[in-house]
N, C-alpha and C. Protein backbone atom coordinates (compact mmCIF):
# COMPACT_ATOMS: atom_id res chain seq x y z
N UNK A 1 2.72 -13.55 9.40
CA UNK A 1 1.79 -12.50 9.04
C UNK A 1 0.44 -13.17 8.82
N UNK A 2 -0.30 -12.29 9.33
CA UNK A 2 -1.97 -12.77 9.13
C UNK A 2 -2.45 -12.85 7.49
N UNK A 3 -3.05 -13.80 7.37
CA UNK A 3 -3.54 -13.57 6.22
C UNK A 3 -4.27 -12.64 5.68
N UNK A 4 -5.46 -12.69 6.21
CA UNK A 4 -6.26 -11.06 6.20
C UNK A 4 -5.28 -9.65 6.43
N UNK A 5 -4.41 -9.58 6.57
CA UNK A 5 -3.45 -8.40 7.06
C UNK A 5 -2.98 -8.40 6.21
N UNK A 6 -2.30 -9.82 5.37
CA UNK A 6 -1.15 -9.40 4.27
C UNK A 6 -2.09 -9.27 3.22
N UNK A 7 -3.62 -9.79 3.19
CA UNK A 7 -4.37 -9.45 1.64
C UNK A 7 -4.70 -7.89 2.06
N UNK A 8 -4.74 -7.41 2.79
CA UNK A 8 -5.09 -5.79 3.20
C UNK A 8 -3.88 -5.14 2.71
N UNK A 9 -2.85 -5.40 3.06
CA UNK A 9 -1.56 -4.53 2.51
C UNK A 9 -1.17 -5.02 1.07
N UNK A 10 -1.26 -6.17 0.55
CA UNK A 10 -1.78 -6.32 -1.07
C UNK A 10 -2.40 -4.76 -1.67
N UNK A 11 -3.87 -5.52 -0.98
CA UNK A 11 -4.86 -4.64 -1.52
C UNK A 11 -4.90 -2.96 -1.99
N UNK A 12 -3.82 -2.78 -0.81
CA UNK A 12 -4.11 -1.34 -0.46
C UNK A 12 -2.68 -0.98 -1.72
N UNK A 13 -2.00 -1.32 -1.60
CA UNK A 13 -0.53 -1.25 -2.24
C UNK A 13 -0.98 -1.33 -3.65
N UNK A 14 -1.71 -2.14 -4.35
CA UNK A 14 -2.52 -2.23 -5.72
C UNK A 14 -3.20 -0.83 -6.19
N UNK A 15 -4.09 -0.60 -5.04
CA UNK A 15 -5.11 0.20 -4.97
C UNK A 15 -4.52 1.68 -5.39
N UNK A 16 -3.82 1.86 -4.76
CA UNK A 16 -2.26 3.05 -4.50
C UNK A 16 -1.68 3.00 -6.08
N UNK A 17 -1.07 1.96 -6.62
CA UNK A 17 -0.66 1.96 -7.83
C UNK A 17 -1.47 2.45 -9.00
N UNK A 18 -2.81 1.96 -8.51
CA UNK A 18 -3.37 1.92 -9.68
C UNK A 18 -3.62 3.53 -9.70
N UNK A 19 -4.27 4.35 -8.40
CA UNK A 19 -4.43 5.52 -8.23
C UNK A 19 -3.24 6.38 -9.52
N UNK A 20 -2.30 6.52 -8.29
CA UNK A 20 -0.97 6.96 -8.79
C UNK A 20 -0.34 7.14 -10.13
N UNK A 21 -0.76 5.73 -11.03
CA UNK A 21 -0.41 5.23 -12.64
C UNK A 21 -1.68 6.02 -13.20
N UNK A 22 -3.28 6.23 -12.76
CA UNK A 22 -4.22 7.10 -13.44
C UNK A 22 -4.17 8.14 -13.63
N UNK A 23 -3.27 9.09 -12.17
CA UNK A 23 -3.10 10.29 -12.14
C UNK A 23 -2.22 10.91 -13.11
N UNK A 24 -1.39 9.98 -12.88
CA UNK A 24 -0.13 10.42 -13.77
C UNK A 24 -0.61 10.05 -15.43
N UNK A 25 -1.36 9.51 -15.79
CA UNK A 25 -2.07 9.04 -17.13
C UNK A 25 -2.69 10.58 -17.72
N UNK A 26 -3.98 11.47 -16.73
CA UNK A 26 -4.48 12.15 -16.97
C UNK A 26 -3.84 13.66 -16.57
N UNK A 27 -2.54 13.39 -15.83
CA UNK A 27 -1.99 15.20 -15.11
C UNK A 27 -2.66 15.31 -14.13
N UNK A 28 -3.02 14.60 -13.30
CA UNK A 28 -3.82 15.49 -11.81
C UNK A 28 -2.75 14.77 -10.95
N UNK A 29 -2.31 15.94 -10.43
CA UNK A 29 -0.60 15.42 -9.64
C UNK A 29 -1.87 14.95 -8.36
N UNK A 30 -2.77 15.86 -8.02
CA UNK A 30 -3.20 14.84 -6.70
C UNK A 30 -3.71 13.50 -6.49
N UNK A 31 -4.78 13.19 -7.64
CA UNK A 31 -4.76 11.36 -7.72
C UNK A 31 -3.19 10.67 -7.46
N UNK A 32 -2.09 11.28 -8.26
CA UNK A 32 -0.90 11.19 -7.98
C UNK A 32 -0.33 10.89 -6.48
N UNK A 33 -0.50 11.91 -6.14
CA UNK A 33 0.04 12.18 -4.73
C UNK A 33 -0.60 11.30 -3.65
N UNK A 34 -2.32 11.43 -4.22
CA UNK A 34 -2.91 10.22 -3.26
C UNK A 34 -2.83 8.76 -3.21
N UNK A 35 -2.59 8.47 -4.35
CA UNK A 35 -2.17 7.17 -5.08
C UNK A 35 -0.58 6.65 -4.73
N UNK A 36 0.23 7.70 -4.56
CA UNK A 36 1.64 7.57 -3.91
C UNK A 36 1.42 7.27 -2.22
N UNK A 37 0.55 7.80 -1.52
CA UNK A 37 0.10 7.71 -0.08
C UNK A 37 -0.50 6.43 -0.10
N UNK A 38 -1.69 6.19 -0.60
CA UNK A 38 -2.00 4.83 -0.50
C UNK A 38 -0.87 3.90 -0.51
N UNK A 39 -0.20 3.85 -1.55
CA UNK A 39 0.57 2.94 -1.49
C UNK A 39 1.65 2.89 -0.21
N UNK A 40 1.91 3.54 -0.20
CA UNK A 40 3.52 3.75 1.10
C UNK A 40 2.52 3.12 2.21
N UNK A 41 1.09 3.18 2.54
CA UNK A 41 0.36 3.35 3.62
C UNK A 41 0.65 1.39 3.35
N UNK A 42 0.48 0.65 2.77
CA UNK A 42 -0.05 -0.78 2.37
C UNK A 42 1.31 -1.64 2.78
N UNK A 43 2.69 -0.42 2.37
CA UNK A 43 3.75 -0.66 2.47
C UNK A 43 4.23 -1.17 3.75
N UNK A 44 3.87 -0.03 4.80
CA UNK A 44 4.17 0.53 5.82
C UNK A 44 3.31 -1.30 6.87
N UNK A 45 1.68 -0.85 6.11
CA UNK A 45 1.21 -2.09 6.95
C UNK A 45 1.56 -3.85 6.89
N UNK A 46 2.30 -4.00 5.65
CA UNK A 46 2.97 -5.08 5.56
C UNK A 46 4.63 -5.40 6.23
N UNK A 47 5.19 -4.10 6.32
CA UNK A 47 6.53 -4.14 6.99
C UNK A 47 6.09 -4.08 8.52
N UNK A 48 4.84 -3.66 9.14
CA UNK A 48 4.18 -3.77 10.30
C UNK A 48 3.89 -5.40 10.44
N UNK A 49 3.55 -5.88 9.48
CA UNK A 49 2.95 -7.22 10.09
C UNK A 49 4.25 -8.13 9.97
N UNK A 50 5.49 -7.76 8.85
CA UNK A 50 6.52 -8.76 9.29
C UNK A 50 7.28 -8.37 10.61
N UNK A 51 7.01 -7.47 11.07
CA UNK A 51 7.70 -7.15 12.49
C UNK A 51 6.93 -7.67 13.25
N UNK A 52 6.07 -7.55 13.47
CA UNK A 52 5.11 -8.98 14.37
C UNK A 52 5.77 -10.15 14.36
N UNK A 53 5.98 -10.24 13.24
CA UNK A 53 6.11 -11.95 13.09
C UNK A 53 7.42 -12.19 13.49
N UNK A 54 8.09 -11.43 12.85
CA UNK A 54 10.01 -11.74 13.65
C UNK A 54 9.93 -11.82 15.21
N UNK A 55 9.07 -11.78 15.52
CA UNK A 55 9.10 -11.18 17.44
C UNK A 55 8.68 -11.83 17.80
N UNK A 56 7.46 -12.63 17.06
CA UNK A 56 6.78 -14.29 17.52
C UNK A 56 7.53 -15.36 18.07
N UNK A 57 8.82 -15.45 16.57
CA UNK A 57 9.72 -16.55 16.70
C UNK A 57 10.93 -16.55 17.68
C-alpha cells in the first residue's frame, strides 16, 4: 500500500469517527450518519489499497 493512500484512509477513517462520536455527543443523527459514511468510505479505501497489493505479489 502507498503511503499517501494509507495516510488518506487513516485520515479519512479518523475524520469519520470524530464526525460520528460529535453527532452522537450533541443528537444530530446526521453529523451521525455522515460521520458513519466517512468512515466506511476510509474503510473501503484502505481494503482497496490492500487488494492492490495482494495482486502485486
Amino acid at each position: 500500500m502507498s503511503a499517501s493512500e494509507k495516510a488518506k484512509a487513516l485520515a479519512e477513517q479518523a475524520i469519520g469517527k470524530v464526525k460520528k462520536e460529535a453527532g452522537r455527543a450533541v443528537g444530530n443523527e446526521s453529523a451521525t450518519a455522515e460521520g458513519s459514511a466517512q468512515e466506511s468510505r476510509g474503510d473501503l479505501r484502505g481494503a482497496k489499497e490492500k487488494t492492490k497489493d495482494a495482486f502485486k505479489k
